[in-house]
Protein backbone atom coordinates (compact mmCIF):
# COMPACT_ATOMS: atom_id res chain seq x y z
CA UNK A 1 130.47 267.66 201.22
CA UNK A 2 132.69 264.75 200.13
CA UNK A 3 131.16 261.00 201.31
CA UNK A 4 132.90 258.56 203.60
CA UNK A 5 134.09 256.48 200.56
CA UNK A 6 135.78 259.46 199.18
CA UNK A 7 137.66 260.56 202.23
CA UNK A 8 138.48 257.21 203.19
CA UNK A 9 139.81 256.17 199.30
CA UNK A 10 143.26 258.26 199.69
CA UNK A 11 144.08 256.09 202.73
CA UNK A 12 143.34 252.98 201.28
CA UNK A 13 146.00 253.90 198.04
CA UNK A 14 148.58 255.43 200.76
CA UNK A 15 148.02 252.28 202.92
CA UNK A 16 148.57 250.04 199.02
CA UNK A 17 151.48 252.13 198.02
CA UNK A 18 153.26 251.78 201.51
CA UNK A 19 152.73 248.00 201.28
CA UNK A 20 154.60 247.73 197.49
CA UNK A 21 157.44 249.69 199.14
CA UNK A 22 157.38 247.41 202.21
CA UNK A 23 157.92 244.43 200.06
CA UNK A 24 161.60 245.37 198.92
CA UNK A 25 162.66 246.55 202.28
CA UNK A 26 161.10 243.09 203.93
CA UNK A 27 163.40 241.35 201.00
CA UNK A 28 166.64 242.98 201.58
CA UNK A 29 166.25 242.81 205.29
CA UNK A 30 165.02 239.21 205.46
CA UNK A 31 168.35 238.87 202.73
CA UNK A 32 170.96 240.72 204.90
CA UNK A 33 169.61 240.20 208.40
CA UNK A 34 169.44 236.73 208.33
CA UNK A 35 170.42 233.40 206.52
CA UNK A 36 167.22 232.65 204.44
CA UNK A 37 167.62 232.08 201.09
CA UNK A 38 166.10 234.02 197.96
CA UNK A 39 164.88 230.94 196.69
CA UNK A 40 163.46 229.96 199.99
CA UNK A 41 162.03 233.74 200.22
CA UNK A 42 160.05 233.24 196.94
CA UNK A 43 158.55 230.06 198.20
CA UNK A 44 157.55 231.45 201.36
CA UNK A 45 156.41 235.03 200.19
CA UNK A 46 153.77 233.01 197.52
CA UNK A 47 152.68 230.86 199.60
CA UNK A 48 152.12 233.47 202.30
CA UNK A 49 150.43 235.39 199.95
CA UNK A 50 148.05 232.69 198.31
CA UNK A 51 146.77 231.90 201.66
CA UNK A 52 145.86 235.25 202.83
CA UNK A 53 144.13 236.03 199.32
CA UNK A 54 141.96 233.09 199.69
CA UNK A 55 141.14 233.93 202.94
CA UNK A 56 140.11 237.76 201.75
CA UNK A 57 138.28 235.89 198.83
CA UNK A 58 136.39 233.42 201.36
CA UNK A 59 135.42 235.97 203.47
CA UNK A 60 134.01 238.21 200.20
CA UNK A 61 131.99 235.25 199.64
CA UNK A 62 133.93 233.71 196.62
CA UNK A 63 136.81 231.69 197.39
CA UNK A 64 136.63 229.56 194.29
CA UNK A 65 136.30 232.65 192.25
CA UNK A 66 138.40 232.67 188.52
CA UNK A 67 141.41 230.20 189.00
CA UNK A 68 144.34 232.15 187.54
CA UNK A 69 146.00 230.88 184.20
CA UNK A 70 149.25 229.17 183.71
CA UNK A 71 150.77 232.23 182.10
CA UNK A 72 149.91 234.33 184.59
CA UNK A 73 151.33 232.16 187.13
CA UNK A 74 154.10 231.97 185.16
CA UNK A 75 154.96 235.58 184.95
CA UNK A 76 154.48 235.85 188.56
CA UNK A 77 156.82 233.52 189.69
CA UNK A 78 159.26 234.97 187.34
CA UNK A 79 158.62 238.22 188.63
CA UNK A 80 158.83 237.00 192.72
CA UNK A 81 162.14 234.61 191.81
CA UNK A 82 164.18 237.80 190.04
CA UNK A 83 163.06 240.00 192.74
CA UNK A 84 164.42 237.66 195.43
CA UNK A 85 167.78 236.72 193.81
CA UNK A 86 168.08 240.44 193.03
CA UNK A 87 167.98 241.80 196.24
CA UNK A 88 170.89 239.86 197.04
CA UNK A 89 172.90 242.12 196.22
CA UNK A 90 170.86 245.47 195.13
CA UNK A 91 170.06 248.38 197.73
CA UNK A 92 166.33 249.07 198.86
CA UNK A 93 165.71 252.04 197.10
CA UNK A 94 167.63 250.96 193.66
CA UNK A 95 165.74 247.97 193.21
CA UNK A 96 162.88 249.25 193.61
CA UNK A 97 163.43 252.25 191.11
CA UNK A 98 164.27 249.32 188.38
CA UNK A 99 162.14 247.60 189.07
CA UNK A 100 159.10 250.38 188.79
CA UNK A 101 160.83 251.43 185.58
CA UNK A 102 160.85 248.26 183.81
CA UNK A 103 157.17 247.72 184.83
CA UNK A 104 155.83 250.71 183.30
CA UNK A 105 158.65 250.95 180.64
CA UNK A 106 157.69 247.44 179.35
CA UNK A 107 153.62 248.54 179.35
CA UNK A 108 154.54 251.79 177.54
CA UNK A 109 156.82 249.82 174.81
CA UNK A 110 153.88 246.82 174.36
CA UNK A 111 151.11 250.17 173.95
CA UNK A 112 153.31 251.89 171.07
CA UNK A 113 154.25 247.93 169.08
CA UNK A 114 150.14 247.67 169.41
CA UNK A 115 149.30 251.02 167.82
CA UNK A 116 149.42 253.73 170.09
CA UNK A 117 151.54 257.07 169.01
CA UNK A 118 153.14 259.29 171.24
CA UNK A 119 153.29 262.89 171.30
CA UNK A 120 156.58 265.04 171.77
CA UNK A 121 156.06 265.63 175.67
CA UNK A 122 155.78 261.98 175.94
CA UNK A 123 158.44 260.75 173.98
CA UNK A 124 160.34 263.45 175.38
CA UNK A 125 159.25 261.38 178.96
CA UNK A 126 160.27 258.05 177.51
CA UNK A 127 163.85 259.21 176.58
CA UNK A 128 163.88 260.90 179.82
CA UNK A 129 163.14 257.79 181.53
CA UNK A 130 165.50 255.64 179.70
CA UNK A 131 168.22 258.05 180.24
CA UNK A 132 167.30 257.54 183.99
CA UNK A 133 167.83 254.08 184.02
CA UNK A 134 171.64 254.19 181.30
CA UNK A 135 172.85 256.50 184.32
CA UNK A 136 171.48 254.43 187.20
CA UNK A 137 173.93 252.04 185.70
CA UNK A 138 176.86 253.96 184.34
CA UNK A 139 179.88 252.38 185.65
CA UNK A 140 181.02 254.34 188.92
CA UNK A 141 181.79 253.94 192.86
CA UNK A 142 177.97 253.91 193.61
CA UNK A 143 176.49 251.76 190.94
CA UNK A 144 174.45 248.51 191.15
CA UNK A 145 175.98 245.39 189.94
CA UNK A 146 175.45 244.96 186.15
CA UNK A 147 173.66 241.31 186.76
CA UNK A 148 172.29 241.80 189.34
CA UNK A 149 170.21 245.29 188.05
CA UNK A 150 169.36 243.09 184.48
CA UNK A 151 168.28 240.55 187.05
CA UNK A 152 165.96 242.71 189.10
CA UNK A 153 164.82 245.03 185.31
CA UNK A 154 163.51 241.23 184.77
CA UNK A 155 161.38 240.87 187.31
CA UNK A 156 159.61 244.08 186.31
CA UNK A 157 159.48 243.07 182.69
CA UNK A 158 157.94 240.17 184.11
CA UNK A 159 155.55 241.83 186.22
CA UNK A 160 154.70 244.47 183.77
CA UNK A 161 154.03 241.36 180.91
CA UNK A 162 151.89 239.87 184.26
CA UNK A 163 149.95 242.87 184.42
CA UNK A 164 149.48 243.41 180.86
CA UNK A 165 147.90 239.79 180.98
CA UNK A 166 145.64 240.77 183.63
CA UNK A 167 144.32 244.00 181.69
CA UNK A 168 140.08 243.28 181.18
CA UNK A 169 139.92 240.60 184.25
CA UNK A 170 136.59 240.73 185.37
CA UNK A 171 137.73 239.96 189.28
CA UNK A 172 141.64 240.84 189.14
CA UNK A 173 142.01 239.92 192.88
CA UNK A 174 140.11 236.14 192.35
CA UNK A 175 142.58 236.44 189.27
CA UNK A 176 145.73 237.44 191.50
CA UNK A 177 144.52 234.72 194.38
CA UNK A 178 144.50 231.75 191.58
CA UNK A 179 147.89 232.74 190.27
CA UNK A 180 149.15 232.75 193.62
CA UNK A 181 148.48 229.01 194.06
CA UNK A 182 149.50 228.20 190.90
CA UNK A 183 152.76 229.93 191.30
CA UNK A 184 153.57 227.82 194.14
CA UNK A 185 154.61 224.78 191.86
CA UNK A 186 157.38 226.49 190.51
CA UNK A 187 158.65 228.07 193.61
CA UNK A 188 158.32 224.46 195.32
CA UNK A 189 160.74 223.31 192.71
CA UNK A 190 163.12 225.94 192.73
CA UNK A 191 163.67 225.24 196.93
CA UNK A 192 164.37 221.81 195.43
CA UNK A 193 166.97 222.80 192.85
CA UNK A 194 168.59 225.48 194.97
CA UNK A 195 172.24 225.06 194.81
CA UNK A 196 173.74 224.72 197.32
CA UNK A 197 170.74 224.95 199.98
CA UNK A 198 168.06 227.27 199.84
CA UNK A 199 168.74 228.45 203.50
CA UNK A 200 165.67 228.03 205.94
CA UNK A 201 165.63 230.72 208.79
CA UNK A 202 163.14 231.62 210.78
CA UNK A 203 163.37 235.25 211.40
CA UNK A 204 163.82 235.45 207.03
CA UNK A 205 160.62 233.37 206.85
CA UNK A 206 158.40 235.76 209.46
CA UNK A 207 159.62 238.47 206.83
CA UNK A 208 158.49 236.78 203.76
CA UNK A 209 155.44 235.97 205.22
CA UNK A 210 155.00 239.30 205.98
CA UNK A 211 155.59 240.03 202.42
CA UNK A 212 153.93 237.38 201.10
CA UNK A 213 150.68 237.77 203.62
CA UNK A 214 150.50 241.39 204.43
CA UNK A 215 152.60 243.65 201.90
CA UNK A 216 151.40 241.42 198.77
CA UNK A 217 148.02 239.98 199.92
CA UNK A 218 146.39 241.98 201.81
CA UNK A 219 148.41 244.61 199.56
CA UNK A 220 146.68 244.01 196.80
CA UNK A 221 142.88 243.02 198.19
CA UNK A 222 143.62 247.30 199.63
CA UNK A 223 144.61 248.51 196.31
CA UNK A 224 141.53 246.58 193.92
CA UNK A 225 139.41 248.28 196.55
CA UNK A 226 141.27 251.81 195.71
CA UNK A 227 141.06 251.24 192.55
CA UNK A 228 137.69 251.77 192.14
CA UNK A 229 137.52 255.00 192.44
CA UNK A 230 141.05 256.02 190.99
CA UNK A 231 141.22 257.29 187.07
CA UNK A 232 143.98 254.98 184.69
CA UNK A 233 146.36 258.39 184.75
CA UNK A 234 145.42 258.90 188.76
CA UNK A 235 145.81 254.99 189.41
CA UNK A 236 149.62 255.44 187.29
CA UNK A 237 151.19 258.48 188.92
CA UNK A 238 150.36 257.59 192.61
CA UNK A 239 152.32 254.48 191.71
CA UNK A 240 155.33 256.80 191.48
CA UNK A 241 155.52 257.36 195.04
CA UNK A 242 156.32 253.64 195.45
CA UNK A 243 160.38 253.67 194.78
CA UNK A 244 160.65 256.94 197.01
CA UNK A 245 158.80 255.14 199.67
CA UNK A 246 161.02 251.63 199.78
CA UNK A 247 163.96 254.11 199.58
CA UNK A 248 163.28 255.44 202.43
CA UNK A 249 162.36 252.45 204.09
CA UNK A 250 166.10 251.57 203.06
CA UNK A 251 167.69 254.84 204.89
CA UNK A 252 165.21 254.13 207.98
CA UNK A 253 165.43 250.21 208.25
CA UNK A 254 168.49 249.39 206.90
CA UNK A 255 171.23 252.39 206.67
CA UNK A 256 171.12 252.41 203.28
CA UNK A 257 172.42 255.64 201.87
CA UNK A 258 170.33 257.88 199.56
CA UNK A 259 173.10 258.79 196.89
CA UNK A 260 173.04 261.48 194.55
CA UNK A 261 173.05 258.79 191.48
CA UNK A 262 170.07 257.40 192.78
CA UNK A 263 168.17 260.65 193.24
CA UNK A 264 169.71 261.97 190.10
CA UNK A 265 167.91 258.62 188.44
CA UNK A 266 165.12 258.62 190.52
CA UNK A 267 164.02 262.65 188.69
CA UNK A 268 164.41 261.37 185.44
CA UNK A 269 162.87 257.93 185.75
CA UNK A 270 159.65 258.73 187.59
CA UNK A 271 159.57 262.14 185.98
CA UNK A 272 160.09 260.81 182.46
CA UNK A 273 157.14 258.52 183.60
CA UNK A 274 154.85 260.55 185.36
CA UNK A 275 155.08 262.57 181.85
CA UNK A 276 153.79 259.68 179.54
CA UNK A 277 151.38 258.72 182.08
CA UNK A 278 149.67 262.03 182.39
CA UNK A 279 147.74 261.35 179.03
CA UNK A 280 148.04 257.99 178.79
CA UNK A 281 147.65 256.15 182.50
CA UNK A 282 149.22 252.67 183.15
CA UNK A 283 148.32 249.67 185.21
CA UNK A 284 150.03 246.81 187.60
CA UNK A 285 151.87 247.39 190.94
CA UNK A 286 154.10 245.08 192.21
């Protein structure tokens, strides 16, 4: 008879892959609902997020646990900035799909420059993948802005060089919570630079704080906790649901249309994907 822990484990990764998707669809709504900036978005969304991690980290009896490091506040303020400016202009579901695929894409790339060999099924998933992403961007009626997709395939090469970083952490969340705060410098300076305002509204900062708070923070406190009993290949696939997820958060929340590019993109990507990860595994969710 399965224990309490087990049964209750697949809701805590189903509630931590529902909050990853719900932080693109809280971008583009707070981005095309209201006037709030993406600068002022990132600012909010960290600092959101820092304060609810501490709190999780007080309350677990540690809230001056491992302080973070510059570089890894570094890469995460990279990785919140590109995803803010990106959704600008990107749909729910696309971003989301880049952005996944440049997060594991960049992880697969660093494991083969530090030794590791593919065999054919997963190279034949890597060329799948990459094929995904040429035609997710193939000039036509229903593709994504050319700068604005390399702008949003940054923020996951950010976040995938963020979780690379992280790999061997003794307390990742402690980790996450202390780049958080550290993040915040950067973010506070980019409000300052934002040309030509970076656009305070109030209904766009209850949505990053929601992002911030409850998709990233508490997102990730649910997901450490999952973790624990997830393998590296079980803990990569499930992270494939993630793009379908905010996609359809996109049809439900925001009348975004599911096109046949996308879902065209969408098979090859996450398939190519799920094919090097069955042997392999990966690691990081934004």
């Amino acid at each position: 008879m399965p224990s309490d822990k087990a049964i209750f484990r697949p809701m805590l990764t189903l509630a931590a892959m529902v909050a990853f998707a719900a932080n693109s669809v809280l971008c583009r709504l707070a981005l095309t609902e209201t006037d709030i900036g993406p600068a002022a978005f990132t600012a909010t969304r960290l600092a959101t997020g820092a304060i609810v991690l501490w709190i999780v980290l007080a309350l677990r009896g540690r809230p001056r646990g491992a302080a973070g490091s510059r570089a890894g506040a570094i890469f995460l303020f990279c990785y919140a900035a590109a995803f803010s400016f990106a959704y600008v202009d990107l749909p729910t579901g696309t971003g989301a799909l880049l952005l996944f695929g440049a997060v594991q894409l960049t992880m697969i790339v660093w494991g083969i420059r530090s030794g590791e060999r593919l065999n054919r099924v997963q190279a034949g998933g890597l060329l799948a993948a990459s094929g995904g992403l040429v035609w997710l961007l193939m000039p036509g009626i229903s593709a994504p802005p050319v700068g604005t997709a390399m702008t949003m395939f940054g923020a996951g090469v950010a976040w995938g060089a963020y979780s690379l970083l992280g790999r061997g952490t003794g307390d990742p969340l402690a980790a996450t919570g202390g780049n958080f705060l550290l993040a915040l410098a950067p973010a506070l300076a980019l409000v300052v630079t934002a040309w030509p305002h970076p656009r305070w509204d109030g209904l766009g900062m209850v949505y990053a704080a929601l992002s911030g708070g409850v998709a990233s923070g508490l997102g990730y406190a649910v997901w450490y906790a999952a973790l624990r009993g997830l393998s590296a290949t079980r803990a990569a696939t499930v992270q494939l649901s993630v793009p379908l997820i905010a996609a359809v958060g996109g049809v439900l929340f925001l009348s975004e249309p599911f096109t046949a590019r996308l879902a065209v993109a969408s098979v090859l990507i996450l398939g190519g994907i799920a094919l090097v990860a069955v042997t392999r595994g990966g690691v990081g969710k934004p």
